[in-house]
N, C-alpha and C. Protein backbone atom coordinates (compact mmCIF):
# COMPACT_ATOMS: atom_id res chain seq x y z
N UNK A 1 -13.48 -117.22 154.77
CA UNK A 1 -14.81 -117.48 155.32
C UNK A 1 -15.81 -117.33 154.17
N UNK A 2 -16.22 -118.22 154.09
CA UNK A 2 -17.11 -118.26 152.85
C UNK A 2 -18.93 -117.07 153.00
N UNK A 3 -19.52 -116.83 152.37
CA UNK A 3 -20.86 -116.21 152.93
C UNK A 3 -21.85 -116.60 153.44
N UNK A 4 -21.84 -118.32 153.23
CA UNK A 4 -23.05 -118.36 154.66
C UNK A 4 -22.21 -118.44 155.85
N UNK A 5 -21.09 -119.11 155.87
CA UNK A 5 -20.47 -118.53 157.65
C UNK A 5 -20.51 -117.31 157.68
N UNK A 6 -20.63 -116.37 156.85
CA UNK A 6 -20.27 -114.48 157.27
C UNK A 6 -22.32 -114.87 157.62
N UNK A 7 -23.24 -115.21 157.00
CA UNK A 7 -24.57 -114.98 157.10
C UNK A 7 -25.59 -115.39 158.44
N UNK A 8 -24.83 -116.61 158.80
CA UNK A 8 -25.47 -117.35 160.15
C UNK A 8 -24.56 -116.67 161.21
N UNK A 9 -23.09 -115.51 161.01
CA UNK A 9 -22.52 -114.76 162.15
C UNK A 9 -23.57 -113.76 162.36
N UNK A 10 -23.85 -113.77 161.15
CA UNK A 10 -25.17 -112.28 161.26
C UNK A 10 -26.50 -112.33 162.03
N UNK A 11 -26.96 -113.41 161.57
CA UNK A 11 -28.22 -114.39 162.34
C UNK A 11 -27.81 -114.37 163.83
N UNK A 12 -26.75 -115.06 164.30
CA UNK A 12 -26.51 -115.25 165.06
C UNK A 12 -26.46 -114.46 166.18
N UNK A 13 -25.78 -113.13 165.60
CA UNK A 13 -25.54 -112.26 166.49
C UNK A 13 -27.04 -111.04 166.32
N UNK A 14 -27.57 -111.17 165.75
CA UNK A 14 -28.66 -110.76 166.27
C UNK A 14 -30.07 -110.97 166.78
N UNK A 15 -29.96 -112.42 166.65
CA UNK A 15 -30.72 -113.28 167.79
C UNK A 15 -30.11 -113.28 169.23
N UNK A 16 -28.63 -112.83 169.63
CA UNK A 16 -28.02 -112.61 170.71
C UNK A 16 -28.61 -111.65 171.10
N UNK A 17 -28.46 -110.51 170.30
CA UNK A 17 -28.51 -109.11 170.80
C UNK A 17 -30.35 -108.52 170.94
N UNK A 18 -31.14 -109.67 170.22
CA UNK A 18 -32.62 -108.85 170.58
C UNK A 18 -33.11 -110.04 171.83
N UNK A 19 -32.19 -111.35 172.05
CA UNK A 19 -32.89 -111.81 173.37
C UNK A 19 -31.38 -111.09 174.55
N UNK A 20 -30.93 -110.78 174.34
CA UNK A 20 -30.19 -110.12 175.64
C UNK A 20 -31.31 -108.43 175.62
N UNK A 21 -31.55 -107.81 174.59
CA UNK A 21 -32.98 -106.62 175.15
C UNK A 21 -33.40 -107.46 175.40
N UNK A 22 -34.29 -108.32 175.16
CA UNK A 22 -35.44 -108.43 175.59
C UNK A 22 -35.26 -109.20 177.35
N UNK A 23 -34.33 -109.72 177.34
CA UNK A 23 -34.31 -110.47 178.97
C UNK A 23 -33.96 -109.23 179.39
N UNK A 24 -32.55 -108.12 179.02
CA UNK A 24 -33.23 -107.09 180.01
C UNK A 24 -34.00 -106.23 180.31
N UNK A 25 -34.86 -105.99 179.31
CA UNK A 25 -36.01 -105.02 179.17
C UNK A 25 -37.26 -105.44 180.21
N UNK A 26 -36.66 -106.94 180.03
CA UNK A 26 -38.07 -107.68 180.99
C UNK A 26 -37.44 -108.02 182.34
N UNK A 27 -36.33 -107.03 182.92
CA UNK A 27 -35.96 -107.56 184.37
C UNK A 27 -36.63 -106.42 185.22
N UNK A 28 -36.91 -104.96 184.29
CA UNK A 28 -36.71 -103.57 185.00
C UNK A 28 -38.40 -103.29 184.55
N UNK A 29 -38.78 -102.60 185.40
CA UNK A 29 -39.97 -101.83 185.01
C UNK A 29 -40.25 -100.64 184.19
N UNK A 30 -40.55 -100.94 182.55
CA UNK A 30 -39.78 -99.66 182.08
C UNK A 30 -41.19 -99.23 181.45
N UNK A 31 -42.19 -99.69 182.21
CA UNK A 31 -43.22 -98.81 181.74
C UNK A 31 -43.44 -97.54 182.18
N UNK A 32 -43.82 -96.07 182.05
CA UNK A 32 -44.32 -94.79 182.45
C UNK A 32 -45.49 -94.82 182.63
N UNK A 33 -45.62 -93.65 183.48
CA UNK A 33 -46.86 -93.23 184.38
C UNK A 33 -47.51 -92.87 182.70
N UNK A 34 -48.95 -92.66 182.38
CA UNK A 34 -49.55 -92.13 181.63
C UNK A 34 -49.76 -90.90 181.32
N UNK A 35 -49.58 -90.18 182.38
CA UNK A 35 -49.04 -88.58 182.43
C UNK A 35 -47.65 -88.16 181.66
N UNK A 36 -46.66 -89.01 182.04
CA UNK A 36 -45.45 -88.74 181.22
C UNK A 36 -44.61 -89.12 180.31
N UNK A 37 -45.86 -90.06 179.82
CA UNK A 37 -45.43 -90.86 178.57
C UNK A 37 -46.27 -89.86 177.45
N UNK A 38 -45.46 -89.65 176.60
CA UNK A 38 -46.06 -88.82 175.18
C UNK A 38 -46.88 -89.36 174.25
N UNK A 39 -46.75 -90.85 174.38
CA UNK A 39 -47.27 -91.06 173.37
C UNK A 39 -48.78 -92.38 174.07
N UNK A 40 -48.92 -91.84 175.14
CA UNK A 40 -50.09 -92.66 176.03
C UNK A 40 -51.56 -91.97 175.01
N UNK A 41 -52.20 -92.72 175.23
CA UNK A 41 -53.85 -92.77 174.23
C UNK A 41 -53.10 -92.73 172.80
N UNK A 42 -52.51 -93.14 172.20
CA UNK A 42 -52.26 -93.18 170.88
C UNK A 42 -52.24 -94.95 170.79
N UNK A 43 -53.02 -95.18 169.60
CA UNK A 43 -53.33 -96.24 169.21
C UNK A 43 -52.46 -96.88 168.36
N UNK A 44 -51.25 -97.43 168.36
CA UNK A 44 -50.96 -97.60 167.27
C UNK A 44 -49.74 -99.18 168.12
N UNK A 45 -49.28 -99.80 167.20
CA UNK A 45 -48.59 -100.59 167.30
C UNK A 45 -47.15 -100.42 168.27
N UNK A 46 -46.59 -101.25 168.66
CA UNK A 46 -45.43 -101.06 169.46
C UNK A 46 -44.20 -100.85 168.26
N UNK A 47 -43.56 -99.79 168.18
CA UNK A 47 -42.45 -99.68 167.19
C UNK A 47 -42.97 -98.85 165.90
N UNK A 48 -44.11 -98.75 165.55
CA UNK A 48 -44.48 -97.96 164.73
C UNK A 48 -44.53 -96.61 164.79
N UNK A 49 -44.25 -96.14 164.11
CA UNK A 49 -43.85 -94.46 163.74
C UNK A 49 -42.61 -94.49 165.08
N UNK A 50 -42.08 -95.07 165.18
CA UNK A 50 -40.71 -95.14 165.82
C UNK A 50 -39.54 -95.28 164.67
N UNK A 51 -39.54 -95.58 163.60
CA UNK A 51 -39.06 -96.35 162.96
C UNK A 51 -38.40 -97.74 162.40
N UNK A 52 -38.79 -98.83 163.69
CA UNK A 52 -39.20 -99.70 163.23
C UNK A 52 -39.85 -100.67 163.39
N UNK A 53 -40.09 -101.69 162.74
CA UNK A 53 -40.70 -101.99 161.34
C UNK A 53 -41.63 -102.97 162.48
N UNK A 54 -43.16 -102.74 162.22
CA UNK A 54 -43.98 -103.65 163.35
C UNK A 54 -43.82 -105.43 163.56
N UNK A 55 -43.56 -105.44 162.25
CA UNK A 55 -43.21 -107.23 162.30
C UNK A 55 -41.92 -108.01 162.70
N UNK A 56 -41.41 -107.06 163.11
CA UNK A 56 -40.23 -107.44 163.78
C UNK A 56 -39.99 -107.08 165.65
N UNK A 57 -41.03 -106.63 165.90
CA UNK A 57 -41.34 -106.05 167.38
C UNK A 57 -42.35 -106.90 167.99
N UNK A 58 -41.59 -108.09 168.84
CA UNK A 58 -42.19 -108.76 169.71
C UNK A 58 -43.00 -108.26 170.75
N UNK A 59 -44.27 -108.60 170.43
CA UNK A 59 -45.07 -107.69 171.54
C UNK A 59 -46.47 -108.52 171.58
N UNK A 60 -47.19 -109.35 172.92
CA UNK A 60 -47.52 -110.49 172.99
C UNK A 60 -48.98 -109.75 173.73
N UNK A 61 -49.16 -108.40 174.07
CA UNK A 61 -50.68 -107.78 174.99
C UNK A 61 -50.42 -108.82 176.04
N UNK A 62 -49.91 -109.76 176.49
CA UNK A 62 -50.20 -110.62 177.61
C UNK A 62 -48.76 -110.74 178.30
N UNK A 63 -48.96 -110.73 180.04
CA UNK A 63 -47.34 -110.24 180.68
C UNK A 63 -47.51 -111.58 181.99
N UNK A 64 -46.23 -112.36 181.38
CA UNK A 64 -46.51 -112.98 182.38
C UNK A 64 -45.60 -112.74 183.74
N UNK A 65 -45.94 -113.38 185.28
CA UNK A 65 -45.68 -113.13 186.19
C UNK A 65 -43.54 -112.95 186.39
N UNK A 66 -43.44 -114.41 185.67
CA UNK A 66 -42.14 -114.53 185.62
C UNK A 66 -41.38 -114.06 184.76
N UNK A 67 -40.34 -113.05 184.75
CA UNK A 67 -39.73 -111.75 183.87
C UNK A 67 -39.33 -112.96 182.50
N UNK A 68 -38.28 -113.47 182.92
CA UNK A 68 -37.31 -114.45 182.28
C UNK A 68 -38.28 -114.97 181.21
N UNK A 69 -39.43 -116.21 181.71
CA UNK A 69 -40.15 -116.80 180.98
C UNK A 69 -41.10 -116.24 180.32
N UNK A 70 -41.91 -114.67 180.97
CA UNK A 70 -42.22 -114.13 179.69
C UNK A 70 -40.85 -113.46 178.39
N UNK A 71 -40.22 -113.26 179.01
CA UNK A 71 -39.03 -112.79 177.87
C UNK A 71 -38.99 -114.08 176.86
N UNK A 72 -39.13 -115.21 176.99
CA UNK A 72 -39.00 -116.38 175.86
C UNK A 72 -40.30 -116.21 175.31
N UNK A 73 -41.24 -116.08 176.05
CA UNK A 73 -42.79 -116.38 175.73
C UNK A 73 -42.98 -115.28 174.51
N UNK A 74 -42.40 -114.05 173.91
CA UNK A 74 -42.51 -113.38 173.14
C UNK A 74 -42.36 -113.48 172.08
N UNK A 75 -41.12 -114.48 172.31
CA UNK A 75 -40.10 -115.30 170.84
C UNK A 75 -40.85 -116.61 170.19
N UNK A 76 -41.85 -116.94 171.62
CA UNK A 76 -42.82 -118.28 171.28
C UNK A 76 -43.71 -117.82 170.01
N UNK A 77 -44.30 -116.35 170.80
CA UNK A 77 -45.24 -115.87 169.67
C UNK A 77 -44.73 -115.58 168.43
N UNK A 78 -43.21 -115.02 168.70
CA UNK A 78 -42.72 -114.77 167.17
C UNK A 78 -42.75 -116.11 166.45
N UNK A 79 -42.41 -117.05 166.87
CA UNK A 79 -41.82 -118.33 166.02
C UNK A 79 -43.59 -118.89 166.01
N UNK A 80 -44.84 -118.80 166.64
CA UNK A 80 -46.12 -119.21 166.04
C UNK A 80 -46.46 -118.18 165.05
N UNK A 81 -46.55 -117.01 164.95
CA UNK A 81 -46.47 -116.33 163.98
C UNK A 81 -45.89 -116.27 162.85
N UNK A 82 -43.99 -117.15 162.59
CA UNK A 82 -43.97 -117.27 161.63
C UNK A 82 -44.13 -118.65 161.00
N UNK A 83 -44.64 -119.64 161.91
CA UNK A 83 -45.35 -120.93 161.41
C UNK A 83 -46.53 -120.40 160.24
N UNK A 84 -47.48 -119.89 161.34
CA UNK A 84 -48.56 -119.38 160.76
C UNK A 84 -48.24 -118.75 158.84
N UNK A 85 -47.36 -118.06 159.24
CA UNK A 85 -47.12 -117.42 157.86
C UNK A 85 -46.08 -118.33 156.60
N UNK A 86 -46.08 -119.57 157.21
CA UNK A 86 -44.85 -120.33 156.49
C UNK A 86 -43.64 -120.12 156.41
N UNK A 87 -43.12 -119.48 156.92
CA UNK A 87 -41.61 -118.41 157.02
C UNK A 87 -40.59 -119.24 157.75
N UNK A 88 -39.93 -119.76 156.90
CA UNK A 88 -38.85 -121.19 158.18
C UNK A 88 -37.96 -120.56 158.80
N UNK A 89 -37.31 -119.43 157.50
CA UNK A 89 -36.75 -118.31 158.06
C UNK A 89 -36.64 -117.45 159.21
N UNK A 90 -37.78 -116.93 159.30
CA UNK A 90 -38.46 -116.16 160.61
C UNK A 90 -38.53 -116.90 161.73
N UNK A 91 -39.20 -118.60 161.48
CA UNK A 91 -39.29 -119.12 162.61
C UNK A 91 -37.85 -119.48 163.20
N UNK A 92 -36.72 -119.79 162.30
CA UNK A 92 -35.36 -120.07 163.26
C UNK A 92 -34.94 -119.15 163.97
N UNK A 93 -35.24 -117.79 163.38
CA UNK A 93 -34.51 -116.78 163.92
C UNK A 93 -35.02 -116.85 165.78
N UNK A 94 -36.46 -116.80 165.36
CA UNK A 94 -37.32 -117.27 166.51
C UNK A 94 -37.06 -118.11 167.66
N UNK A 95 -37.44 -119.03 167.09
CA UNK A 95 -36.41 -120.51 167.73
C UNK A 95 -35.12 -120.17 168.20
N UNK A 96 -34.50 -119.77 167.80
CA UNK A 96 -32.87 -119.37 168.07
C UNK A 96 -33.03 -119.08 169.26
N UNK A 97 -33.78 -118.08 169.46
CA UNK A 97 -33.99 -117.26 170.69
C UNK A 97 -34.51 -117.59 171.62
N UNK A 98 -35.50 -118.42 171.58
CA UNK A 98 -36.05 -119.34 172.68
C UNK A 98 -34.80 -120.07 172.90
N UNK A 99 -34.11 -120.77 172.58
CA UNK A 99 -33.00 -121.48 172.91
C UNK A 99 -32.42 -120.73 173.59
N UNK A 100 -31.98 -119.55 173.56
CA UNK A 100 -30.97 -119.30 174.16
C UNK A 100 -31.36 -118.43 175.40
N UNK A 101 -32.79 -118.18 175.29
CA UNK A 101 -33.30 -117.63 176.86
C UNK A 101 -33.92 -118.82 177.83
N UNK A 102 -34.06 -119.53 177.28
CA UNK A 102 -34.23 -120.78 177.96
C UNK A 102 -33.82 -121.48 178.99
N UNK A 103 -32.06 -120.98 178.17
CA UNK A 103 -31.12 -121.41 179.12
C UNK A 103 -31.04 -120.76 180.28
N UNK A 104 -31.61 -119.60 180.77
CA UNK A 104 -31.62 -118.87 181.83
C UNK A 104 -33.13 -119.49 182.29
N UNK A 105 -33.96 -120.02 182.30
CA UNK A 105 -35.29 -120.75 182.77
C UNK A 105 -34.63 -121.95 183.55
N UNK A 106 -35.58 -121.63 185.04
CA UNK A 106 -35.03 -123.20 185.88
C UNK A 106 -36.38 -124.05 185.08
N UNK A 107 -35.23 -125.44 184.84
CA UNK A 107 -36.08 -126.50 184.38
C UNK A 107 -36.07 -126.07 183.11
N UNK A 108 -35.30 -125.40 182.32
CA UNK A 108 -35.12 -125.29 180.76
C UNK A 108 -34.39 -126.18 179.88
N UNK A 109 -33.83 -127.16 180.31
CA UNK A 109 -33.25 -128.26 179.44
C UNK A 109 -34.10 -128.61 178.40
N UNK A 110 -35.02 -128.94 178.38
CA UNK A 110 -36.16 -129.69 177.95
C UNK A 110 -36.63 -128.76 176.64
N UNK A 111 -36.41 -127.63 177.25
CA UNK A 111 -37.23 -126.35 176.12
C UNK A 111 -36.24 -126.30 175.32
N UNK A 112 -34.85 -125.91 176.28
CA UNK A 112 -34.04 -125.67 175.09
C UNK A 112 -33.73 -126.58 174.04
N UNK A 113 -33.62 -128.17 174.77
CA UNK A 113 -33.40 -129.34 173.58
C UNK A 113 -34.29 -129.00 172.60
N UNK A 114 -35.62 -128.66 172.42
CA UNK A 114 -37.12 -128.67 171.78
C UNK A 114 -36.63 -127.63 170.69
N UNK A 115 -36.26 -126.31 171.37
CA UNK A 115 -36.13 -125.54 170.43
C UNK A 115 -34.75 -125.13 169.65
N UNK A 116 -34.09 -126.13 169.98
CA UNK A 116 -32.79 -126.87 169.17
C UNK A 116 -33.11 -127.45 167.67
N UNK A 117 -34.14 -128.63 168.55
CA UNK A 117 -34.56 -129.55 167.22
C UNK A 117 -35.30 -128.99 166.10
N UNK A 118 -36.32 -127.57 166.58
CA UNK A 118 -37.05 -126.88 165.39
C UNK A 118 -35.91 -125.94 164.70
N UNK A 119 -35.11 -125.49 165.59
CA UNK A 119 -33.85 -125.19 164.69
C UNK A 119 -33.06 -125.37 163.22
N UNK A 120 -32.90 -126.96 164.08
CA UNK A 120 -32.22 -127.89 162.92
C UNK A 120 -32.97 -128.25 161.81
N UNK A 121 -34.32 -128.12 161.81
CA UNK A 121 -35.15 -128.84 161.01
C UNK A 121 -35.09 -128.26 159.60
N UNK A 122 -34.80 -128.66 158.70
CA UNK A 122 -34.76 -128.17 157.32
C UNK A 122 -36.01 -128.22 156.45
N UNK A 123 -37.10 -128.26 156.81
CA UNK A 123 -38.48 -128.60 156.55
C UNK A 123 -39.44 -128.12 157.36
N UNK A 124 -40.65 -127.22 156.92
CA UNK A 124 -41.06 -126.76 157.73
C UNK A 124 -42.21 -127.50 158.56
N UNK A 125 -42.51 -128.34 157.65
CA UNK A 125 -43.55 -129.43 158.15
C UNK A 125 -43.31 -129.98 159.79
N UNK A 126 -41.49 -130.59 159.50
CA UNK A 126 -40.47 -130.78 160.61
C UNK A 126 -40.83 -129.60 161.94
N UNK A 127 -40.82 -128.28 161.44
CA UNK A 127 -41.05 -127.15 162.02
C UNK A 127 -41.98 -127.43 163.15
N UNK A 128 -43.21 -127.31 162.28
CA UNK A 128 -44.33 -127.68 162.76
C UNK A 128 -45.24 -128.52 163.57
N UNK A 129 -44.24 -129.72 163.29
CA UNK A 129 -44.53 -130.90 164.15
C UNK A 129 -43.85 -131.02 165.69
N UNK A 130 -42.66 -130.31 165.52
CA UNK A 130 -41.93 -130.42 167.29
C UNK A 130 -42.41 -129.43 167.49
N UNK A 131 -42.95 -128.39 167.19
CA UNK A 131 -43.82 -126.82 167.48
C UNK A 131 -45.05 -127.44 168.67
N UNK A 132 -45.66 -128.66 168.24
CA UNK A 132 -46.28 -129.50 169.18
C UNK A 132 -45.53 -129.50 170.64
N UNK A 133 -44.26 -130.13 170.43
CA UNK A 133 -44.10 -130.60 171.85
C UNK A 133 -44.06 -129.32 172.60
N UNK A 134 -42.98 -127.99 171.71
CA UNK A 134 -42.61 -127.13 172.47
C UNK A 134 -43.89 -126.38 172.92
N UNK A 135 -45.08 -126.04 172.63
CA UNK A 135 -46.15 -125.70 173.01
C UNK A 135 -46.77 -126.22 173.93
N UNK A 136 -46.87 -127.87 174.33
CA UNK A 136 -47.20 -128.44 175.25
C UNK A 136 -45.91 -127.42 176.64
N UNK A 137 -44.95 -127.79 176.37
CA UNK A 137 -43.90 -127.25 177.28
C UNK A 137 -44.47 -126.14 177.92
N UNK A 138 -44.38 -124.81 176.76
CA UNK A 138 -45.19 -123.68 177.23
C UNK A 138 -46.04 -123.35 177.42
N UNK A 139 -47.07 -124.43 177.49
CA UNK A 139 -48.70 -124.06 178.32
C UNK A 139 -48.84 -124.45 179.58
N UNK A 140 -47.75 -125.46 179.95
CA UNK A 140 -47.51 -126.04 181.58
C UNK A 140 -46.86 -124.84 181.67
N UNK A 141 -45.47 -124.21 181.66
CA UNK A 141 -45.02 -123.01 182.35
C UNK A 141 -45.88 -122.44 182.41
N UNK A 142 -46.45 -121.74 181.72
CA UNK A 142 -47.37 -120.25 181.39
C UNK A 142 -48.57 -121.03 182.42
N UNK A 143 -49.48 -121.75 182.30
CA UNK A 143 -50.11 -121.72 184.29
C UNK A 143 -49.13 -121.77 185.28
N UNK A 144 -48.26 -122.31 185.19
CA UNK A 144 -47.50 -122.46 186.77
C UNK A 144 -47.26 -120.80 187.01
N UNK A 145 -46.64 -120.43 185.97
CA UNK A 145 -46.40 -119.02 186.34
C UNK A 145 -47.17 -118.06 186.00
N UNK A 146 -48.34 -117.47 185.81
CA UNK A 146 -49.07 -116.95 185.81
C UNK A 146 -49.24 -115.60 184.93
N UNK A 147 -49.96 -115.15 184.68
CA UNK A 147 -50.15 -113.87 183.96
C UNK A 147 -50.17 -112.46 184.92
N UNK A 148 -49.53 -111.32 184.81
CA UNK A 148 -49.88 -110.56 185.74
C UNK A 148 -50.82 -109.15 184.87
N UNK A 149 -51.03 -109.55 183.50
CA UNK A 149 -51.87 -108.50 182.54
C UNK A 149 -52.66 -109.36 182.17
N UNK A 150 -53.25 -109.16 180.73
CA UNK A 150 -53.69 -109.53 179.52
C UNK A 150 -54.48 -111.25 179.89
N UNK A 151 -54.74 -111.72 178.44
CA UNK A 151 -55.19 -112.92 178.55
C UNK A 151 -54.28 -113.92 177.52
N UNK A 152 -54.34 -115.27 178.16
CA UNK A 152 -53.59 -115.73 177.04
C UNK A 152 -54.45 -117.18 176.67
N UNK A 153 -54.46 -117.79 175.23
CA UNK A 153 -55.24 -118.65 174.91
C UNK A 153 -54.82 -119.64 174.69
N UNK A 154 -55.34 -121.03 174.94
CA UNK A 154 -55.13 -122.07 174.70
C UNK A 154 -55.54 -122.58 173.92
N UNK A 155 -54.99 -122.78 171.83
CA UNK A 155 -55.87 -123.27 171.04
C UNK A 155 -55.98 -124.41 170.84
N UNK A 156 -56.94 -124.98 170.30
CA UNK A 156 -56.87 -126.46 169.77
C UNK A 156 -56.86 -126.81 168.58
N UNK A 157 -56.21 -127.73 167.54
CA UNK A 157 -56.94 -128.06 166.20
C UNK A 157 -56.81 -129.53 166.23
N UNK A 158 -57.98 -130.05 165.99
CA UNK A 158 -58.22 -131.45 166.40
C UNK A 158 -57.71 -132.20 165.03
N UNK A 159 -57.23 -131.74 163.70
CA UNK A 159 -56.78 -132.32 162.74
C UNK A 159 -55.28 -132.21 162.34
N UNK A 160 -54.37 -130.97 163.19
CA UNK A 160 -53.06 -131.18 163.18
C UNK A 160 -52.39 -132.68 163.31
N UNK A 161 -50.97 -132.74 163.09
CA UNK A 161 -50.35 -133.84 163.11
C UNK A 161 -51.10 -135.32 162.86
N UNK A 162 -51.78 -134.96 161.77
CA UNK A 162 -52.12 -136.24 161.07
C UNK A 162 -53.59 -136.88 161.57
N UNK A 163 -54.44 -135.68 162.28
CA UNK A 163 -55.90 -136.13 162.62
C UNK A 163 -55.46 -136.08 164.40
N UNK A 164 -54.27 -136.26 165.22
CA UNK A 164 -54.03 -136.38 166.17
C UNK A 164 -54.32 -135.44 166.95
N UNK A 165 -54.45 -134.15 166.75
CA UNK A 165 -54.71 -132.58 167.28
C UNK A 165 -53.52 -132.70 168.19
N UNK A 166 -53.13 -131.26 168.30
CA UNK A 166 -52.67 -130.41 168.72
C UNK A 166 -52.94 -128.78 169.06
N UNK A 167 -52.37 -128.78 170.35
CA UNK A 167 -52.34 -127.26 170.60
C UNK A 167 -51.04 -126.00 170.85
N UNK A 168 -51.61 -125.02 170.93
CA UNK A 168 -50.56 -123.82 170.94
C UNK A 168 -51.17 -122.49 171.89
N UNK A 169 -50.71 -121.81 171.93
CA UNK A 169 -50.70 -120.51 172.97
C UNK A 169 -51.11 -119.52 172.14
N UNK A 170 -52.18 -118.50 172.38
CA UNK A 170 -52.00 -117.43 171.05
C UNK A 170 -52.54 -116.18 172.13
N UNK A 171 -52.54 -114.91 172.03
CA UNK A 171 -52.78 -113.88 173.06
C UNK A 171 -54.06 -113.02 172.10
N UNK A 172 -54.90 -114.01 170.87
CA UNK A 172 -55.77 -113.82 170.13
C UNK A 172 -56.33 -114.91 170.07
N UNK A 173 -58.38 -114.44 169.95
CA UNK A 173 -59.30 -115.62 170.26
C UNK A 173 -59.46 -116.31 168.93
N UNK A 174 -58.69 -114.92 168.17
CA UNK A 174 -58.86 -115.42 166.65
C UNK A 174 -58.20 -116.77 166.43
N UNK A 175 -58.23 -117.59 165.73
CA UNK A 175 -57.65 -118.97 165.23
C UNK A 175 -56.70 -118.46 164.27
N UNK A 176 -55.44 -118.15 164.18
CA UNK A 176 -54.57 -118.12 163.30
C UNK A 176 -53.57 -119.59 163.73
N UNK A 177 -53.75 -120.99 162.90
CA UNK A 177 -53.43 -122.38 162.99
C UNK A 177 -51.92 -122.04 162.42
N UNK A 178 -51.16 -122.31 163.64
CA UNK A 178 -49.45 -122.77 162.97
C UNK A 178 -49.46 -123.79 162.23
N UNK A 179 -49.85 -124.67 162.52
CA UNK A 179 -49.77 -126.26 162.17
C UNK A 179 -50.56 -126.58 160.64
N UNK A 180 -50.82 -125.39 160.08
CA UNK A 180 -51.38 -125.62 158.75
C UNK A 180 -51.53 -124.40 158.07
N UNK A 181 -51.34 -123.14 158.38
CA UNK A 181 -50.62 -122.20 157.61
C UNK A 181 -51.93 -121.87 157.03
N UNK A 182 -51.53 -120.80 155.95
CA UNK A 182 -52.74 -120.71 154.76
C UNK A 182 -53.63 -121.82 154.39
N UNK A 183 -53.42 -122.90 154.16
CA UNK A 183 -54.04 -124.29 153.25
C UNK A 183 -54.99 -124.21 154.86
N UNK A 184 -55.45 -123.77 155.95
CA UNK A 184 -56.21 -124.14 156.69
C UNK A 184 -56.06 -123.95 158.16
N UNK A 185 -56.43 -121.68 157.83
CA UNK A 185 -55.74 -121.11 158.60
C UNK A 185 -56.56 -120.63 159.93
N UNK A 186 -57.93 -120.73 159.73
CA UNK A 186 -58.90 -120.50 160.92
C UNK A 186 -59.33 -122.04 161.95
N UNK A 187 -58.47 -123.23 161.05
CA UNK A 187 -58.79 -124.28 161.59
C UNK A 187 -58.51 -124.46 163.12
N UNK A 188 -59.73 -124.57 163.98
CA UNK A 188 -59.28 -124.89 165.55
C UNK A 188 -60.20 -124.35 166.25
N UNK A 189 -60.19 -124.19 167.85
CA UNK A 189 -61.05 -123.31 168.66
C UNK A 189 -60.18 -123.04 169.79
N UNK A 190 -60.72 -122.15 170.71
CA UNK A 190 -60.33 -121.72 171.54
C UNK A 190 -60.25 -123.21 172.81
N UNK A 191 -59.43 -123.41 173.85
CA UNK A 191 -59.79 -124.62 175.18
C UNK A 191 -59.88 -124.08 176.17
N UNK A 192 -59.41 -122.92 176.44
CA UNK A 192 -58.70 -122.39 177.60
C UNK A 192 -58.26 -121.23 177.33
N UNK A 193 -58.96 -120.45 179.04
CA UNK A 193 -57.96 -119.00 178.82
C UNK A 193 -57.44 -119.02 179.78
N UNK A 194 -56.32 -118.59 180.29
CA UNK A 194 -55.63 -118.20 180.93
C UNK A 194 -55.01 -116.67 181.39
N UNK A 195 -55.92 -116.82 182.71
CA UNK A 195 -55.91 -115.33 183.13
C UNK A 195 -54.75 -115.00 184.39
């Protein structure tokens, strides 16, 4: 077995193992009362001073109604987050995972094909551009099924994909643009919130 088959077993299996937590973390109610949680009024990031590492801890402030489809919706943010940051890397791992919780979403064919194709894509530009469709995808779920916390945003950038605009989901009013990274990273506005 050569080392990228030993490297994509590795990938692989731990894109298994953080969307199997995360679909079951998101079936059970595992939040605590504020009384008996220790670490309630402490400000700090999810996973931090836990030991680990904040950028790897999917955590979206916004909960939507349906367990399953917020459990993908986390991996959405991971994989716009690592658009945002140029990371093709980060975003497959991402992607990976939407794929494969997907498959537990009624009416997930569609997503999962989507987040197949950003998979495969060897280019991040490629990335970026079906990042379009799959975002359209997840802004129709995310109203049908609703939010039961937080807020979630609907951005716009009217010069993505070639002057054509496009949008994406972000659980910040801030403009951090997948679709153009650093080279034109506040580009866009808010359309829609979704409460």
């Amino acid at each position: 077995m050569n080392i990228k088959t030993q490297k994509m077993r590795i990938v692989t299996n731990f894109v298994i193992t953080m969307a199997a937590v995360t679909l079951f973390a998101a079936c059970g109610n595992t939040q605590k009362p504020a009384e008996t949680d220790a670490h309630a009024g402490h400000n700090h990031a999810p996973g931090e001073g836990h030991g680990a590492p904040v950028e790897n801890v999917a955590s979206s402030g916004a909960i939507l109604k349906d367990d399953k489809l917020n459990a993908v919706y986390q991996h959405y943010i991971h994989l716009t987050k690592a658009l945002v940051a140029g990371d093709m890397a980060e975003a497959k791992v991402a992607v990976n995972a939407i794929e494969l919780g997907s498959k537990e979403l009624s009416n997930g064919a569609a997503l999962t094909a989507l987040a197949a194709k950003i998979g495969a894509a060897t280019d991040i530009e490629v990335q970026r551009t079906l990042f379009s469709d799959l975002s359209n995808d997840f802004i129709q779920r995310v109203k049908t099924a609703g939010l039961s916390s937080g807020e979630v945003y609907v951005e716009y950038c009217p010069m993505a994909l070639n002057d054509k605009g496009a949008s994406w989901l972000s659980n910040e009013k801030d403009i951090k643009n997948p679709y153009f990274g650093d080279s034109m990273l506040t580009c866009g506005e808010v359309k829609e919130t979704i409460k």
